[in-house]
Structures are given as structure tokens and as C-alpha cells.
Protein backbone atom coordinates (compact mmCIF):
# COMPACT_ATOMS: atom_id res chain seq x y z
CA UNK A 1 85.14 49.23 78.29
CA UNK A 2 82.79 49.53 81.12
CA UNK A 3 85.37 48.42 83.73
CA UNK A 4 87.34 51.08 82.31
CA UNK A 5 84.65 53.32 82.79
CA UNK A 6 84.13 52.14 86.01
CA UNK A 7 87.30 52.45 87.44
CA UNK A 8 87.78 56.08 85.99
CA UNK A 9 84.97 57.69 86.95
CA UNK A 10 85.80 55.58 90.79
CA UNK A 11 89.40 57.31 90.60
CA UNK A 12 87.74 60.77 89.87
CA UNK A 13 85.77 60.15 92.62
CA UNK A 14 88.94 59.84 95.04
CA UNK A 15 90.42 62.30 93.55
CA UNK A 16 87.51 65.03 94.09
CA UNK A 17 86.94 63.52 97.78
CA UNK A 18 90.64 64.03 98.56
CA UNK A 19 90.52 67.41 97.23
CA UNK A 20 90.77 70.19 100.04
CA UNK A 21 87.77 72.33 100.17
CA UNK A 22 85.65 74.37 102.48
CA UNK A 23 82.23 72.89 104.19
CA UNK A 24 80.55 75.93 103.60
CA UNK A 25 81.67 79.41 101.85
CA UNK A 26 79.65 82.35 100.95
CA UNK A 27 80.83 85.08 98.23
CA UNK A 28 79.18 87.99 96.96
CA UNK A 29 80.34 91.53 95.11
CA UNK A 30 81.53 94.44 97.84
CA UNK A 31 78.84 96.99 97.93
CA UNK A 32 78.65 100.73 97.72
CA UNK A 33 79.45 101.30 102.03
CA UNK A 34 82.18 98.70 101.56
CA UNK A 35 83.86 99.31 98.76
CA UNK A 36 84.96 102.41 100.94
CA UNK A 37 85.68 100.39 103.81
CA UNK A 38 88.91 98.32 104.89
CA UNK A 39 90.63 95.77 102.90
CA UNK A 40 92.14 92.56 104.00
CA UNK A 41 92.18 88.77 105.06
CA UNK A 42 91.73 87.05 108.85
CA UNK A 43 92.29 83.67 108.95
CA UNK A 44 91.84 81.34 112.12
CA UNK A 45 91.55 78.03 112.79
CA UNK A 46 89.28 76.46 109.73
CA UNK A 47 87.95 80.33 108.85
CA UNK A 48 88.57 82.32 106.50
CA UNK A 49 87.12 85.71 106.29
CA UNK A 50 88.29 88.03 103.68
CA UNK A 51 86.61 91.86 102.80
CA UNK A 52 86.72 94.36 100.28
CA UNK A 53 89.51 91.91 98.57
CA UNK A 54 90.30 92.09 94.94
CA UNK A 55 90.95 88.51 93.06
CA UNK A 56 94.26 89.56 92.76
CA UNK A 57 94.66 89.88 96.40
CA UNK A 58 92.92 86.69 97.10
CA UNK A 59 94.95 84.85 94.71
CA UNK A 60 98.58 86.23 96.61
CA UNK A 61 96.87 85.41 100.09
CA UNK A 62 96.39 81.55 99.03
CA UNK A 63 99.24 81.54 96.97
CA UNK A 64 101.46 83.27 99.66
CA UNK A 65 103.05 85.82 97.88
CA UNK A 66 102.87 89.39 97.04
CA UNK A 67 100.69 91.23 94.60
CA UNK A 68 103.18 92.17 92.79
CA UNK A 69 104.13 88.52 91.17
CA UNK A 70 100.45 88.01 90.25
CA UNK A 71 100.38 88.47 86.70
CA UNK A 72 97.14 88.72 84.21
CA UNK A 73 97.57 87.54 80.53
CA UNK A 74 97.72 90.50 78.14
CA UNK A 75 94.38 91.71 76.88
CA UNK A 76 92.83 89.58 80.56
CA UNK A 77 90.09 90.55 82.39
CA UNK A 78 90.98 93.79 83.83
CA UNK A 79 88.64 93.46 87.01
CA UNK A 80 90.85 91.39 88.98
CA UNK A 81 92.55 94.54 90.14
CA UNK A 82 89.03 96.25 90.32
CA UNK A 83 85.74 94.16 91.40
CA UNK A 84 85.80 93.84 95.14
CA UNK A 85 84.53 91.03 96.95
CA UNK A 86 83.65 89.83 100.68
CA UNK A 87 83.97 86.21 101.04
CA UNK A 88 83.04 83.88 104.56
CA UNK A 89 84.69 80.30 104.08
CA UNK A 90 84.70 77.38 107.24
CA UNK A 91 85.77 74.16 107.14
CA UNK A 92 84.35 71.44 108.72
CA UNK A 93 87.06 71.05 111.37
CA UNK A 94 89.52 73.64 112.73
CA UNK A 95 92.78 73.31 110.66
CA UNK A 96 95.84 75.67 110.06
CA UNK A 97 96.93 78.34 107.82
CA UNK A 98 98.42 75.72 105.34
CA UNK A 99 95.43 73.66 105.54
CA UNK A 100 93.61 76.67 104.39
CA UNK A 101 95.17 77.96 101.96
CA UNK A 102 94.70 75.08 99.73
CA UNK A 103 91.28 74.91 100.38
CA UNK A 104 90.98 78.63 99.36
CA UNK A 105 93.05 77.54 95.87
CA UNK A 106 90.38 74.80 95.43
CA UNK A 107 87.32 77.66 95.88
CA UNK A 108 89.00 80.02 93.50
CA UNK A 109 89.11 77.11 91.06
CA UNK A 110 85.36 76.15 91.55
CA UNK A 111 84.06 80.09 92.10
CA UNK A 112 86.10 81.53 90.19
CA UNK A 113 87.00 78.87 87.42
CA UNK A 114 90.39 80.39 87.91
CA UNK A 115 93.24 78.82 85.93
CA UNK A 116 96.85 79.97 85.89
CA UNK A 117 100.18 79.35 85.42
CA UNK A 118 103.94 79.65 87.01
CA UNK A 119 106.53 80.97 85.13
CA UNK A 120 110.37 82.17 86.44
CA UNK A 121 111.42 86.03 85.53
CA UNK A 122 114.35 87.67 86.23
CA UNK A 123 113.74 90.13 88.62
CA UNK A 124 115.06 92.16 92.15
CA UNK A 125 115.39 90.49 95.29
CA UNK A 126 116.52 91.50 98.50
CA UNK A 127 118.65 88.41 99.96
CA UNK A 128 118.66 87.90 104.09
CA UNK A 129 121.80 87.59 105.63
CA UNK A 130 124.05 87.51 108.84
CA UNK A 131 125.59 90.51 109.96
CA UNK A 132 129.43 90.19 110.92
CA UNK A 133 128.10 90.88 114.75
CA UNK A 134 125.63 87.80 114.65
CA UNK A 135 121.83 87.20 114.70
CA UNK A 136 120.38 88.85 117.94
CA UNK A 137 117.37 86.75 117.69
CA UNK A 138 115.36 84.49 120.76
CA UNK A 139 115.23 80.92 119.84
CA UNK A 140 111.30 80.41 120.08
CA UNK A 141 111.32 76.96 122.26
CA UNK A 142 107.95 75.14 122.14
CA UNK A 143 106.60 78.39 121.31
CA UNK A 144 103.62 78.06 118.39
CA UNK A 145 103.72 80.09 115.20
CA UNK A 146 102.00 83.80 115.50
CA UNK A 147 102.64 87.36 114.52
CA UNK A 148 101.03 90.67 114.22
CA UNK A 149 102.43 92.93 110.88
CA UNK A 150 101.15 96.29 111.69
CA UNK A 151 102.12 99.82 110.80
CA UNK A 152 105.86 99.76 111.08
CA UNK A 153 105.98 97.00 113.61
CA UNK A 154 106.21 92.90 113.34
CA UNK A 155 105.95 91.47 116.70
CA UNK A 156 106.72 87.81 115.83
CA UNK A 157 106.85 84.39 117.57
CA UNK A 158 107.85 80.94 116.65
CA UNK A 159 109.16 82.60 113.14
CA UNK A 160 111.34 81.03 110.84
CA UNK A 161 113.77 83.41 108.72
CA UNK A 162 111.68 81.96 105.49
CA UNK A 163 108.63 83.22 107.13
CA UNK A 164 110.41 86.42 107.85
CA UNK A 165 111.53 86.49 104.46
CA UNK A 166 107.64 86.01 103.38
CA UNK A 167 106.22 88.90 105.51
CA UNK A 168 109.04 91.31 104.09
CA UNK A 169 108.01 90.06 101.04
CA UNK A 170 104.42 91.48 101.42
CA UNK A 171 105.36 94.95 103.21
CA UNK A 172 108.66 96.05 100.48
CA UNK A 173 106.85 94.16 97.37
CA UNK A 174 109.11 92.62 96.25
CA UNK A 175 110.81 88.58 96.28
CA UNK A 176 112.80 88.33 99.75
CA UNK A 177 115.01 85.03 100.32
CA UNK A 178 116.22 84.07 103.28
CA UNK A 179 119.95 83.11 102.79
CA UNK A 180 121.00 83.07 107.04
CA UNK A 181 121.21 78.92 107.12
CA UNK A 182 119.31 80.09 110.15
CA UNK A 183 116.94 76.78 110.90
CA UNK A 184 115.08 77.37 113.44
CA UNK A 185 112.19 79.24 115.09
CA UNK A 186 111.99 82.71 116.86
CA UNK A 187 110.55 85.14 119.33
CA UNK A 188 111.63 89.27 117.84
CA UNK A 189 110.32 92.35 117.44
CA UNK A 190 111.03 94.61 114.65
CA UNK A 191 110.13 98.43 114.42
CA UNK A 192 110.70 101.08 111.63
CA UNK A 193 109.76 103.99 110.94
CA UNK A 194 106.40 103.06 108.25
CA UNK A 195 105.90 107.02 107.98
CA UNK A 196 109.25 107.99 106.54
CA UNK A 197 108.66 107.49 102.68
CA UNK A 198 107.66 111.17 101.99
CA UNK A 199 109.15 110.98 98.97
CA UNK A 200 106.35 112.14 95.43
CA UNK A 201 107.95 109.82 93.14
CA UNK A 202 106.40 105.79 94.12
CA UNK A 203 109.81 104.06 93.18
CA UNK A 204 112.02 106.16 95.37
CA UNK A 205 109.45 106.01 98.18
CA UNK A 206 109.78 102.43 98.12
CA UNK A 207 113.61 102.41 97.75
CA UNK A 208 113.24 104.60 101.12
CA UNK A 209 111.52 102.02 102.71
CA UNK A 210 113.48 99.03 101.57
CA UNK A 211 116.38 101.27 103.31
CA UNK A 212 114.49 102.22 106.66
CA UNK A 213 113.53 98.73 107.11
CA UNK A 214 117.15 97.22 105.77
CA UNK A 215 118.21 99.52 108.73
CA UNK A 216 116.05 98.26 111.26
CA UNK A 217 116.68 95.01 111.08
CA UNK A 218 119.88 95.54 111.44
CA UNK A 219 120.23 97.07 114.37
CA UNK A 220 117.47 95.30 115.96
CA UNK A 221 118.04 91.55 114.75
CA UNK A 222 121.54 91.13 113.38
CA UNK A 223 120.66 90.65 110.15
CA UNK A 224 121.33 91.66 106.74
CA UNK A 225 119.11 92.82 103.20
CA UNK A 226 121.00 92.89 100.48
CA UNK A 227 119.66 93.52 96.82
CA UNK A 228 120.42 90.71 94.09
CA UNK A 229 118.97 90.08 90.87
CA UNK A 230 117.33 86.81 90.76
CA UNK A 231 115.03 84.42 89.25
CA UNK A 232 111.16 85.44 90.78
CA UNK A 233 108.50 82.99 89.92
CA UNK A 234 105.00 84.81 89.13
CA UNK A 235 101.77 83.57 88.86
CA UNK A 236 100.42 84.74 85.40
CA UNK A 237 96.32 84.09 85.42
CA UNK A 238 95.35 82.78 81.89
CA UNK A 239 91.50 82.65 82.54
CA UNK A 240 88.84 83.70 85.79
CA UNK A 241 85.08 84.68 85.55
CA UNK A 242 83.22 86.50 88.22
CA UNK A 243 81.30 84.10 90.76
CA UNK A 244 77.77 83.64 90.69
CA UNK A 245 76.58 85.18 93.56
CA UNK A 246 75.34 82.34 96.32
């Protein structure tokens, strides 16, 4: 029995050792000044600074995904869609964006004592495709993964079409797939017009965009976005608990 013992609480151990997790990482509530301030995440090499971020948020930047397939639990805690929070995470080593976005999932397990779930829905997608003229896309070479999503502009290097498919993902909320066979990397530039929703009603303001961007790419990249209904997995939370504060 003690061997057993022994050799369990060795393996947990291991197990907790091999875990990915942050050196050091700081949270605390948004305050008053910036819960009126910007929202977002920045990531670089073994950082991670996120403000003004909701759980939800957090959750679909670690998870990458969109808001929108976060799910709570009926009758869950309704301030993961309210509480704000500003949280400072470093590892002890620069590392990459995959790299640290399992280390965020294991501090939203210890902070947060997040649990969740995956479960498959039907739902829309929009499906990536060729257009009958080709891709008009600039194979990326040697050229390392970066890109800026701003306002109505993706200025993208060393992108795969599932990346691609990701970022749309995020800006039309809703699931994107990439269906080109494209495999490899890429150096583009995509503009539409991010201003051109003007439309009262939120559903046709986002079909509006879907279309404006659908357009774009296009013309600019030889490539396709075609609506399908198809299985999207969520993420449905079944328990979280705000973080002590540090």
C-alpha cells in the first residue's frame, strides 16, 4: 500500500511538473478608469498581457476561438460576460503563441478553478474555397508567422488558410473552415470596407459584413466564402469562481 502510495503521489508529481504554466502572473478586477478603457490581448514571446478582458474573452483567446462558441451552463455565473479583469502573465523563457496558450488554460484552471466542457452543435459556417480564377496569394518562403487584424485590414505573413480561416472566425463571429487544400504559408493583404454595416438591425449588419468581406477576398485573394450548415464545437463552462486577488 505504501509503494502504491508512493508511486502515485511520484506520478502526480510528473504530471503537475510537466504541466504548462506561467513563472509569474498577476490578476486583479478592472477598475473604475479602466473599465472605460480599451479591451484586448498582446501576446509576445513568453508574455501575456491582457486588459479590461472578460472571462469569456480570455477563455476564446486560449482556446482560439470566437466568443460566440463560449457557452455558460444555464442558470451559470452571469459575470463572465460582465467582471472585467487585467491580467500580466511571463514565463520563464520566451516561447510562442501555442506555448502560451496552454499555459493561459492551465492559469484559468488554477485562478479561476475553471472547468468546462466540448460539445458539437449544428450551426452556420462560412466554408473557404478556390475561386474558378485561382488563389492570388504569395507563397510566404522562410518567412515567420505574423499579422496585424485592424479596422478593415489584415496584413498577413507566413499565414496558413486555417489561420486565415481562424482570424475570419474572430472578425464575422462565426465557425470559418478552410476547405482550399491550400497547404502552405503566405504573404497577403486584405482590405474591406469595416464601416459599411449601417444597417439598425445586429443580424443584417453582420450579414452585410460577412458579404463586404466575402467580396473582398475575392477580388483581392482568389478565394471563396461560402455559407454551409455544419457541426460547430462550443465550449460550454460548467463551473468558474472569481480569482482571489494576488
Amino acid at each position: 500500500m505504501l509503494r502504491a502510495a508512493l508511486v502515485s503521489i511520484l506520478f502526480l508529481a510528473v504530471v503537475f511538473a510537466q504541466t504548462p504554466r506561467f513563472e509569474v502572473a498577476a490578476i486583479r478586477p478592472s477598475n473604475s478608469e479602466e473599465m472605460n478603457g480599451p479591451s484586448g490581448i498582446e501576446t509576445r514571446r513568453g508574455l501575456v498581457r491582457a486588459s479590461n478582458v472578460t472571462l469569456k474573452r480570455i477563455i476564446a483567446g486560449a482556446y482560439g476561438i470566437g466568443e460566440y462558441r463560449v457557452l455558460s451552463q444555464p442558470g451559470g455565473p452571469g459575470w463572465i460576460e460582465s467582471d472585467r479583469f487585467q491580467i500580466t502573465a511571463k514565463a520563464d523563457q520566451p516561447v510562442g503563441d501555442e506555448a502560451l496558450d496552454e499555459m493561459l488554460k492551465t492559469l484559468l484552471v488554477e485562478r479561476f478553478n475553471l472547468q468546462l466542457h466540448r460539445e458539437s452543435r449544428p450551426g452556420e459556417a462560412l466554408v473557404i474555397g478556390l475561386a474558378k480564377s485561382g488563389p492570388k496569394l504569395q507563397p510566404a518562403g522562410d518567412a515567420h508567422l505574423a499579422y496585424n487584424n485592424g479596422h478593415g485590414n489584415l496584413e498577413a505573413t507566413g499565414v496558413s488558410m486555417g489561420k486565415l480561416a481562424e482570424l475570419l472566425s474572430r472578425d464575422l463571429k462565426m465557425l470559418v473552415v478552410d476547405r482550399t487544400g491550400l497547404t502552405g504559408a503566405y504573404n497577403f493583404t486584405l482590405r474591406w470596407d469595416a464601416d459599411r454595416p449601417r444597417i439598425a438591425e445586429p443580424d443584417d449588419a453582420a450579414a452585410d459584413l460577412r458579404f463586404e468581406i466575402s467580396t473582398a477576398i475575392s477580388e483581392q485573394l482568389g478565394l471563396t466564402l461560402t455559407p454551409q450548415r455544419l457541426p460547430v464545437e462550443i465550449l460550454v463552462i460548467d463551473h468558474a469562481e472569481k480569482p482571489s486577488e494576488n
